[in-house]
C-alpha atoms as a PDB file:
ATOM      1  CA  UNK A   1     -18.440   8.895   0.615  1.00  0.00           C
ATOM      2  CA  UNK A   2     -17.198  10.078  -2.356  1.00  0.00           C
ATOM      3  CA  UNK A   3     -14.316   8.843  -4.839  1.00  0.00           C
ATOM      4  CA  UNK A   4     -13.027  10.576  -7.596  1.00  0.00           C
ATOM      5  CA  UNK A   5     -11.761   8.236 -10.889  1.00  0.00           C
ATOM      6  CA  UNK A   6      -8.975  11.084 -12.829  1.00  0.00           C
ATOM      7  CA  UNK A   7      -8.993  11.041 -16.807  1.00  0.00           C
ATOM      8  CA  UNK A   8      -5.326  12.176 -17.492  1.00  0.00           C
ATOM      9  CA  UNK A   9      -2.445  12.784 -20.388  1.00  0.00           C
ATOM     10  CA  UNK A  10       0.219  11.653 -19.015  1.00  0.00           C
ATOM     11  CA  UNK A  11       4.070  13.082 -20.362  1.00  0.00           C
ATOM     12  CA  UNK A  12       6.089  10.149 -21.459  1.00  0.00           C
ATOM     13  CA  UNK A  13       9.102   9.511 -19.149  1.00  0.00           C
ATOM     14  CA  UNK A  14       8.535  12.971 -17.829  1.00  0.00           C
ATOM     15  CA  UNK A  15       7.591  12.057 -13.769  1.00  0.00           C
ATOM     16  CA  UNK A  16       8.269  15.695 -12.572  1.00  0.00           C
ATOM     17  CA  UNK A  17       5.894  16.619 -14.897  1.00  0.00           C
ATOM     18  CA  UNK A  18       3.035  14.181 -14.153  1.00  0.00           C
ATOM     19  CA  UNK A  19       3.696  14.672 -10.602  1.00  0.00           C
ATOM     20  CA  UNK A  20       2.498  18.454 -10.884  1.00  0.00           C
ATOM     21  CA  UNK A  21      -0.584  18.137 -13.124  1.00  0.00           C
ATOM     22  CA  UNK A  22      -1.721  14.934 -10.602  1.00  0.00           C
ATOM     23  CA  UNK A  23      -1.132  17.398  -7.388  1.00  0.00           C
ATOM     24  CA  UNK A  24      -3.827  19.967  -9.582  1.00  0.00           C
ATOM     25  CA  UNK A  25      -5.919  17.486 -10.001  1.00  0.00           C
ATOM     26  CA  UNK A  26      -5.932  16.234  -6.387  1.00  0.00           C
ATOM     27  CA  UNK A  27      -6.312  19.501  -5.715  1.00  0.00           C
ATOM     28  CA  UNK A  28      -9.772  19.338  -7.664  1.00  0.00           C
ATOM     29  CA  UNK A  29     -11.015  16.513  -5.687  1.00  0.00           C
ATOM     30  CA  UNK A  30     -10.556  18.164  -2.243  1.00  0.00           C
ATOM     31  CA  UNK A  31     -12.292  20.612  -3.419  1.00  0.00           C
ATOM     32  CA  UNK A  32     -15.069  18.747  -4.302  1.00  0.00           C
ATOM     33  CA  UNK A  33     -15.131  16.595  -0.766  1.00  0.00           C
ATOM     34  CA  UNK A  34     -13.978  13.900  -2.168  1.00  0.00           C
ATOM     35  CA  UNK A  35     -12.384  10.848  -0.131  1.00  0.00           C
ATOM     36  CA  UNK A  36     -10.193   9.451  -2.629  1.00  0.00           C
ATOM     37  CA  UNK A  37      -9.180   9.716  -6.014  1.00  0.00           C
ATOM     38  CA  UNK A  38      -7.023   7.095  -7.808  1.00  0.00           C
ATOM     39  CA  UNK A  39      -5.291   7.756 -11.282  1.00  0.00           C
ATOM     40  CA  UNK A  40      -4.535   5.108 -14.472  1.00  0.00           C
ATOM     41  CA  UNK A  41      -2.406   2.420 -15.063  1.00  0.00           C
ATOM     42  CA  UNK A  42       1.509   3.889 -14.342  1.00  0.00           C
ATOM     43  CA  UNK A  43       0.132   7.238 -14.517  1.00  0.00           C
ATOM     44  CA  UNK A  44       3.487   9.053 -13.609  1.00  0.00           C
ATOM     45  CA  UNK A  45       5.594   7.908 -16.363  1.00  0.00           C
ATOM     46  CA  UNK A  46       2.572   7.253 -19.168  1.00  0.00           C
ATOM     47  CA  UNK A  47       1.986   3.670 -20.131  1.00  0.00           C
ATOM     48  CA  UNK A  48       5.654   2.590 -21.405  1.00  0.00           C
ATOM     49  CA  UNK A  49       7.102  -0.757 -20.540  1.00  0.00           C
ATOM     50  CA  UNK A  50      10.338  -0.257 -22.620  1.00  0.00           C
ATOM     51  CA  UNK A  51      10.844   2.638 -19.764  1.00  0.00           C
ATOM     52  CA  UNK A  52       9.726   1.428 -17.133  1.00  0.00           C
ATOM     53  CA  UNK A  53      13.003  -0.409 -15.973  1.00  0.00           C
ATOM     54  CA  UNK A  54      15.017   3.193 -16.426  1.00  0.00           C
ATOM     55  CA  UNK A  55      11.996   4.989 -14.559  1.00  0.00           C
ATOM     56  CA  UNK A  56      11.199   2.327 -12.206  1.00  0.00           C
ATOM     57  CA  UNK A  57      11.307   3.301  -7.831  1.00  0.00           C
ATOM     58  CA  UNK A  58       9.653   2.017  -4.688  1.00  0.00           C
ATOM     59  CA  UNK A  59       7.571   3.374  -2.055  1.00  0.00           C
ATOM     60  CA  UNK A  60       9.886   5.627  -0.216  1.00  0.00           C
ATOM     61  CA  UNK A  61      11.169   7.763  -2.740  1.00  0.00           C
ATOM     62  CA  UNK A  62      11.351  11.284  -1.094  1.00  0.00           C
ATOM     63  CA  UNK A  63       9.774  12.435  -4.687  1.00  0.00           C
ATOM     64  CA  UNK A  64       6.295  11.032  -3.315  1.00  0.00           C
ATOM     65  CA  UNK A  65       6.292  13.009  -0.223  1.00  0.00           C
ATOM     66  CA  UNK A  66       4.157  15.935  -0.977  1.00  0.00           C
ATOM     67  CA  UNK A  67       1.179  13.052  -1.793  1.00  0.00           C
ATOM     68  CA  UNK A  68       1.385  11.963   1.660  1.00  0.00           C
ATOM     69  CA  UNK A  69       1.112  15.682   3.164  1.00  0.00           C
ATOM     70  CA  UNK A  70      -1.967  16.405   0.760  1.00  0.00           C
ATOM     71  CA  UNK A  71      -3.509  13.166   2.155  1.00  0.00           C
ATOM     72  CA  UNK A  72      -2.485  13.764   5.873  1.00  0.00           C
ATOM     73  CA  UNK A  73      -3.770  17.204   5.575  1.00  0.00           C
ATOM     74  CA  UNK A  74      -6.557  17.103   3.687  1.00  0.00           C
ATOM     75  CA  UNK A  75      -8.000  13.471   4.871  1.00  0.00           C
ATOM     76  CA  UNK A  76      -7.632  11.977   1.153  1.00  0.00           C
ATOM     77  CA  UNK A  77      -6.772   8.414  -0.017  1.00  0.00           C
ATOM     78  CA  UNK A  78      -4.618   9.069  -3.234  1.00  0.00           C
ATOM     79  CA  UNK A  79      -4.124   5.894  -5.746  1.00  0.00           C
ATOM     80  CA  UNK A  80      -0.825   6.726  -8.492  1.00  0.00           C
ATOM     81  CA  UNK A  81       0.651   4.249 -11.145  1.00  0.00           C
ATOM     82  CA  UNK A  82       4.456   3.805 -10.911  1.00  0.00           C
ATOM     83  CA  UNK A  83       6.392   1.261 -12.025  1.00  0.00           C
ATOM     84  CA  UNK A  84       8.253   0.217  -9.085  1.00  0.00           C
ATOM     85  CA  UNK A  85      11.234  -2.432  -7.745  1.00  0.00           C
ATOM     86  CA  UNK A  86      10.823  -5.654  -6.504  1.00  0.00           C
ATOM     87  CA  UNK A  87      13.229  -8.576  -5.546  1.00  0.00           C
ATOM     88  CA  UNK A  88      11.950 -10.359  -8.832  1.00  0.00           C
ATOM     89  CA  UNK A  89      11.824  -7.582 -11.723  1.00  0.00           C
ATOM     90  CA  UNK A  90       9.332  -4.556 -12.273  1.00  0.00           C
ATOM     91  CA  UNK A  91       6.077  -4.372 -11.116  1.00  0.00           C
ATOM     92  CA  UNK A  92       3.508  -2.480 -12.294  1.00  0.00           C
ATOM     93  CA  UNK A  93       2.031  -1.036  -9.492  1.00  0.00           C
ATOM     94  CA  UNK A  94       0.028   1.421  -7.752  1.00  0.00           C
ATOM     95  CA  UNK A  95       1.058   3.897  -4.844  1.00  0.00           C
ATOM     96  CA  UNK A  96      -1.552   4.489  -2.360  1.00  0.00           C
ATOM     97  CA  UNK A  97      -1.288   7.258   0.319  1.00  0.00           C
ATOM     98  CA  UNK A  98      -3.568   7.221   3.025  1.00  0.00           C
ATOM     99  CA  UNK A  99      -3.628   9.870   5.994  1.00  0.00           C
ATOM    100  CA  UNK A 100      -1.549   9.179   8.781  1.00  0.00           C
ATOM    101  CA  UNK A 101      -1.403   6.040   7.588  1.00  0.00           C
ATOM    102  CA  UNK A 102       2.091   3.644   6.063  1.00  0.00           C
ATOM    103  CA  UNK A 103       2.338   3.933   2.288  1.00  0.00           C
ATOM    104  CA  UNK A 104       1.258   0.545   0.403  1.00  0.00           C
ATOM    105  CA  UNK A 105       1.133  -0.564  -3.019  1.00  0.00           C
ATOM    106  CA  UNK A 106      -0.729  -2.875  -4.914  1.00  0.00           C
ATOM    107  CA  UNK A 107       1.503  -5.212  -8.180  1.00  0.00           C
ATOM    108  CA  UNK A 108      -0.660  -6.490 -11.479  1.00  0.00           C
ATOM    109  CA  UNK A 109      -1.316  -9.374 -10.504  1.00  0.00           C
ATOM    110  CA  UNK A 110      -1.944 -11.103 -13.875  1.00  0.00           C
ATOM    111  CA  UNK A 111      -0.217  -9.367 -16.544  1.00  0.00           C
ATOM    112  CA  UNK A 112      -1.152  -9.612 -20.703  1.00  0.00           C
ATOM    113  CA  UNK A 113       1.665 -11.672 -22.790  1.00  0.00           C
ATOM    114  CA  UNK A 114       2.913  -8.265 -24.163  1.00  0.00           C
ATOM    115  CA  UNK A 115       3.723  -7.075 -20.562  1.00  0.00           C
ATOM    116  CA  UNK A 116       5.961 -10.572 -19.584  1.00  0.00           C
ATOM    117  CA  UNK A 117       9.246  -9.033 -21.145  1.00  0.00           C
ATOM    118  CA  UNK A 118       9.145  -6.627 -19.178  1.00  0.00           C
ATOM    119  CA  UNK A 119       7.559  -7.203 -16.014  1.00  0.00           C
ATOM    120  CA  UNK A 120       6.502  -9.525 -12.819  1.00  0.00           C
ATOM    121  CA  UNK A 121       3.555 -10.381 -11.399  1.00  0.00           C
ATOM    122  CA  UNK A 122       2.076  -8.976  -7.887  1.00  0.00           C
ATOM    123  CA  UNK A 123       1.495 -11.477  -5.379  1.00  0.00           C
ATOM    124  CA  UNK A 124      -1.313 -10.153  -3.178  1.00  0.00           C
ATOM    125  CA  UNK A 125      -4.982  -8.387  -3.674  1.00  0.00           C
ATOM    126  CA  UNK A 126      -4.796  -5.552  -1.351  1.00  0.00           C
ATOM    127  CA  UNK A 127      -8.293  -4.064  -0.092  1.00  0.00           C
ATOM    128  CA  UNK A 128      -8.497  -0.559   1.282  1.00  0.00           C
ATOM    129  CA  UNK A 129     -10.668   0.675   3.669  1.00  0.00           C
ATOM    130  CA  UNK A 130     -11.831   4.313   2.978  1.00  0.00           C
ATOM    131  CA  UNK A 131     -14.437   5.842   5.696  1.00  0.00           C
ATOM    132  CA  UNK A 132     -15.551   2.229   6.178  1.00  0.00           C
ATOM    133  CA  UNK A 133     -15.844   1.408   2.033  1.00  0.00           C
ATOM    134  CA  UNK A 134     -13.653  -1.255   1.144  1.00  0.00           C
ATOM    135  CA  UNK A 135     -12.053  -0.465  -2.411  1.00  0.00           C
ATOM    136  CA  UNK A 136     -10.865  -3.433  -4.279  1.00  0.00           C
ATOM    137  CA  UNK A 137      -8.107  -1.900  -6.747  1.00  0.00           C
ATOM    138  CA  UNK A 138      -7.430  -4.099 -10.208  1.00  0.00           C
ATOM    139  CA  UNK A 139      -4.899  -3.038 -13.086  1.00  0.00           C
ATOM    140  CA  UNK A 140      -6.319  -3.028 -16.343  1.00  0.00           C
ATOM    141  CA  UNK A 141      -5.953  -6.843 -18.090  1.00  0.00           C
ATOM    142  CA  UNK A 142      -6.048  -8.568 -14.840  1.00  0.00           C
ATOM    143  CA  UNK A 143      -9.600  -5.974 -14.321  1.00  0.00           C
ATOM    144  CA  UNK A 144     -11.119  -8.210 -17.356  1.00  0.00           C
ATOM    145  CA  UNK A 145     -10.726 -11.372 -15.691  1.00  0.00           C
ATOM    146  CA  UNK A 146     -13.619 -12.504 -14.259  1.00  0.00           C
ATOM    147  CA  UNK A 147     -11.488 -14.342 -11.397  1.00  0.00           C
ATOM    148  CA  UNK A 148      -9.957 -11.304 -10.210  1.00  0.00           C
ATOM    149  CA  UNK A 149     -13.119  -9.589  -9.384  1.00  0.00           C
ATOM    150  CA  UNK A 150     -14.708 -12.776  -8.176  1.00  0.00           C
ATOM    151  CA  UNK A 151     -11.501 -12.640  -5.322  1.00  0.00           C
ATOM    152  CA  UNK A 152     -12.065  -9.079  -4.585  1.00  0.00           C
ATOM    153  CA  UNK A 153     -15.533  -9.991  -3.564  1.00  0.00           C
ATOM    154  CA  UNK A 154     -14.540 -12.774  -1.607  1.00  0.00           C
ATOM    155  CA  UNK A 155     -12.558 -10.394   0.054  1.00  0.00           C
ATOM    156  CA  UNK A 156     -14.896  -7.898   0.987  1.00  0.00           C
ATOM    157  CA  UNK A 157     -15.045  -5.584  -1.727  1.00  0.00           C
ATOM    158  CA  UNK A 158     -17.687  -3.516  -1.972  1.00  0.00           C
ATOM    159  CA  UNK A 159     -16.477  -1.031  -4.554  1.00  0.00           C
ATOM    160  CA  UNK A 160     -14.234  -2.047  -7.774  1.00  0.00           C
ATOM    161  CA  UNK A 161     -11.482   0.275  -8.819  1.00  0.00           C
ATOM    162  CA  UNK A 162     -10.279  -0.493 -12.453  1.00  0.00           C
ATOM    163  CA  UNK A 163      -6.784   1.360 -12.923  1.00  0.00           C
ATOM    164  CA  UNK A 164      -6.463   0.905 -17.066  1.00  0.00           C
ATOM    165  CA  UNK A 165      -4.397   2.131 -20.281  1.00  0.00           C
ATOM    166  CA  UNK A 166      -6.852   0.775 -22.852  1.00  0.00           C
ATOM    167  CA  UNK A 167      -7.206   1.128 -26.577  1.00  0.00           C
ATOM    168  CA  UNK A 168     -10.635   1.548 -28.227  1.00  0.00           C
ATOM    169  CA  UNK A 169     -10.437  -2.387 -28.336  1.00  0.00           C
ATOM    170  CA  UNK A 170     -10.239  -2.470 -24.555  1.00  0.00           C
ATOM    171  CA  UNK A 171     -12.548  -0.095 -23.624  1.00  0.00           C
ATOM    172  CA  UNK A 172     -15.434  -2.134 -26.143  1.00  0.00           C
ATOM    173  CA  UNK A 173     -14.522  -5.115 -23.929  1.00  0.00           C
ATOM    174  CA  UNK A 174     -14.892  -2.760 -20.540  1.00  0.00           C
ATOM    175  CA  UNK A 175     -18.369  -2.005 -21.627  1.00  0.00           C
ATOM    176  CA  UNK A 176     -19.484  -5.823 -21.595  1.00  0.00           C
ATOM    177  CA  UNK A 177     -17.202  -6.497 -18.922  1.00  0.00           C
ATOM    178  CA  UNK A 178     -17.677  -4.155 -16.198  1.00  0.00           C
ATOM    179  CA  UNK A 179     -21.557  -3.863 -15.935  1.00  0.00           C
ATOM    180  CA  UNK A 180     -22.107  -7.347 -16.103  1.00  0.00           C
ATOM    181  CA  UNK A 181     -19.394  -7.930 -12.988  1.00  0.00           C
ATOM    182  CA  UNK A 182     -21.035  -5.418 -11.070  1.00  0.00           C
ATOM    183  CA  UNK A 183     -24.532  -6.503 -11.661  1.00  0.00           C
ATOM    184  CA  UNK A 184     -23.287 -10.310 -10.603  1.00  0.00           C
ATOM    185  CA  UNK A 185     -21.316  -9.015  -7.566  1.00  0.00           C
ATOM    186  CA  UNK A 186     -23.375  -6.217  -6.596  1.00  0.00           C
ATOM    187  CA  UNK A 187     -20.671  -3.766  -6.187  1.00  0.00           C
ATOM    188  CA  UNK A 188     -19.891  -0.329  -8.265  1.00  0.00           C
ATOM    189  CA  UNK A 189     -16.912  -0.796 -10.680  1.00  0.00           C
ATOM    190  CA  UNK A 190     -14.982   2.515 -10.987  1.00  0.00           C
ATOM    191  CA  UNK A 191     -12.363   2.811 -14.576  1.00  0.00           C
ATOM    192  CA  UNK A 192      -9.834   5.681 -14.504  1.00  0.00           C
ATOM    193  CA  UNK A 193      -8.392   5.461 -18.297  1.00  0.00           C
ATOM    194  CA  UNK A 194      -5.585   8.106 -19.436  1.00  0.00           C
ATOM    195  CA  UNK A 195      -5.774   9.616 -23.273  1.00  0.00           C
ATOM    196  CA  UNK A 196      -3.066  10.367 -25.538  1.00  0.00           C
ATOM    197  CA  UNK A 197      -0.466   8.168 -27.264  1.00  0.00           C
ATOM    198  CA  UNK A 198       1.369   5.382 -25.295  1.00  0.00           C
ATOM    199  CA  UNK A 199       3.621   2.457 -25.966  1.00  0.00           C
ATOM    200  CA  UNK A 200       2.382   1.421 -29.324  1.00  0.00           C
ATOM    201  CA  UNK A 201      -1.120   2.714 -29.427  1.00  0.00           C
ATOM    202  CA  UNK A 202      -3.669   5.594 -28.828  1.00  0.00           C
ATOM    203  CA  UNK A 203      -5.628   5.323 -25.094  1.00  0.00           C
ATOM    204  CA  UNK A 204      -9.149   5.632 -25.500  1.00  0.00           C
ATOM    205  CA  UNK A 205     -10.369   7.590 -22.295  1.00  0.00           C
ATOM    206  CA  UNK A 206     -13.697   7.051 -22.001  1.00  0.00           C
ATOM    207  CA  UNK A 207     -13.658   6.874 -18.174  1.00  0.00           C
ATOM    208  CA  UNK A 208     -16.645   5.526 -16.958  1.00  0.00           C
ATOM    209  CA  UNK A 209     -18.578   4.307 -13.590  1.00  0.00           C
ATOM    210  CA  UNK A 210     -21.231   1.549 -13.318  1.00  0.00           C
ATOM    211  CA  UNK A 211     -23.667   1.465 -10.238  1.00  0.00           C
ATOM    212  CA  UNK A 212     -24.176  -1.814  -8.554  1.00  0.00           C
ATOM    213  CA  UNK A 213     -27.268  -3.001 -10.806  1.00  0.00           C
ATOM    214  CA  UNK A 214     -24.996  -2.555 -14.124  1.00  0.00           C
ATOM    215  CA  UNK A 215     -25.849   0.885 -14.796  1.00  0.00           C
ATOM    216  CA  UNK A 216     -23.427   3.263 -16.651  1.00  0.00           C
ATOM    217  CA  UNK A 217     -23.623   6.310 -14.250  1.00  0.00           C
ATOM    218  CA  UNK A 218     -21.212   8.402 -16.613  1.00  0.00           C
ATOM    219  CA  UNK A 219     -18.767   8.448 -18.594  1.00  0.00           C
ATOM    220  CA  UNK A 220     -16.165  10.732 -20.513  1.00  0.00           C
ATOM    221  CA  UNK A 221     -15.201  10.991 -24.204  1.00  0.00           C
ATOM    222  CA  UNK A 222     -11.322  10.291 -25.287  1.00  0.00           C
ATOM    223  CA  UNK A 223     -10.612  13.876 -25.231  1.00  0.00           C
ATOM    224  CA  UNK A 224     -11.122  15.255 -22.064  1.00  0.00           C
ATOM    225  CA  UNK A 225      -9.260  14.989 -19.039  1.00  0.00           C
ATOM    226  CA  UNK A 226     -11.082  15.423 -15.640  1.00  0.00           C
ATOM    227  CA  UNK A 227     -12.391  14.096 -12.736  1.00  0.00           C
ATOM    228  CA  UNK A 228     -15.489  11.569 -12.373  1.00  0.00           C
ATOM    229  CA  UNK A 229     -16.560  11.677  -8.425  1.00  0.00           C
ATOM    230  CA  UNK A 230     -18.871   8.910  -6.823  1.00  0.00           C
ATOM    231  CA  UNK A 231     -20.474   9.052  -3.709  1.00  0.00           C
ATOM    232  CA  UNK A 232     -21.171   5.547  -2.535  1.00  0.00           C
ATOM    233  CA  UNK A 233     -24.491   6.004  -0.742  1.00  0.00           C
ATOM    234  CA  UNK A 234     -26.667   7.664  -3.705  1.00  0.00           C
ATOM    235  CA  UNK A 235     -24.913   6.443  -6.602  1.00  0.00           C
ATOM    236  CA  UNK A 236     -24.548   9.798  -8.148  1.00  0.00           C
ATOM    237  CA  UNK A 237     -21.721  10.922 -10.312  1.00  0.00           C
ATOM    238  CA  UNK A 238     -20.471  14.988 -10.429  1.00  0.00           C
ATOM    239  CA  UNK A 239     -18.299  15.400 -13.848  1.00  0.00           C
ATOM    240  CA  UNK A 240     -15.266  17.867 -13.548  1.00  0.00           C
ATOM    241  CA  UNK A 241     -13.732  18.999 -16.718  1.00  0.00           C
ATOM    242  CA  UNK A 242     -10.137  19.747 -16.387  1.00  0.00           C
ATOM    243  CA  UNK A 243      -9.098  22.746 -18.703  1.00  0.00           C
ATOM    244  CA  UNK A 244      -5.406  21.076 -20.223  1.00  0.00           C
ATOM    245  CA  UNK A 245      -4.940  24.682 -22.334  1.00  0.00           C
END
């Protein structure tokens, strides 16, 4: 099976916007076979906490339907970071689509200090099954703790999906991290990072995939945007450039 990690720029604030260029790049993916493709860390509004309360939605916002048509139709698993409602505050959260299937979405469950002002904590670890792969998705800080992985594995995991907005200084701690939890756990870990200013810092891109002996399979600079797709069985990774002129 194959699962595509997307590199993107997102437009700060500018959801209409990010919802178009994430449909292209979907787009890309089924066109490449792929069986799912998930997106960074609050993807559709760019990483910005002091937003995310004006921006913030849940799961049946009519604005999300076309992502469940292009994964009915074209027998896709789509991942998307929203900030979205809860009974407690803002989560930040992915969106996952899966044909013919109810929507779901998986909260941060362990935030970074910066993030408490403005957000909650998710409650549960979600694990999807994709063509009989079970994806283990994680939100960037909670992705570097060692006990969040260790839980996905206990659950079944057998592929980890690392949904980020990192710095340079994240993405030097990613490159310790990730291999080592994927050599110890035996599973590939999977990082979808965005590029371009957000919050209070540049994102580093620098996508990358690790097989499940530690290996860096590929990776992309912090320019690019585009799609890294994995297929499970060999291990192999196809680069897709996007062209963002």
């Amino acid at each position: 099976m194959k699962i595509a990690v997307a590199q993107v720029k997102s437009i700060k604030g500018d959801i209409s916007a990010n919802i178009a260029h994430h449909k292209s790049l979907i787009g890309c993916a089924i066109a490449h076979n792929a069986k799912a493709i998930f997106f960074p860390e609050l993807s559709l509004t760019g990483y910005e906490p002091e937003l995310a309360q004006e921006l913030a939605t849940d799961l049946d916002d009519k604005k999300f339907n076309d992502f469940q048509e292009l994964s009915d139709n074209n027998d896709i698993t789509i991942g998307l970071g929203m900030p979205t409602k809860t009974d407690l505050g803002i989560a930040i959260s992915m969106l996952i689509f899966q044909p013919r299937a109810v929507r779901k979405i998986y909260s941060k469950q362990q935030l970074h200090v910066d993030e408490m002002p403005y957000f909650v904590n998710g409650e549960q670890q979600v694990i999807l099954t994709i063509n009989g792969v079970k994806v283990a998705p994680a939100i960037c800080y909670e992705s570097l703790q060692t006990s969040h992985s260790s839980r996905a594995k206990e659950l079944g995991a057998e592929v980890y999906l690392a949904s980020v907005a990192k710095p340079q200084n994240g993405i030097d701690k990613a490159m310790i991290h990730y291999p080592a939890i994927a050599k110890k756990f035996m599973m590939p870990v999977l990082m979808a990072n965005c590029i371009g200013y957000c919050d209070n810092f540049e994102s580093a891109g620098k996508s990358a995939i690790w097989t499940k002996q530690g290996t860096l399979a590929a990776q992309f600079d912090e320019i690019k945007e585009g799609l890294l797709i994995f297929d499970t069985e060999t291990e192999e990774v196809h680069t897709q450039n996007w062209n963002i002129e």
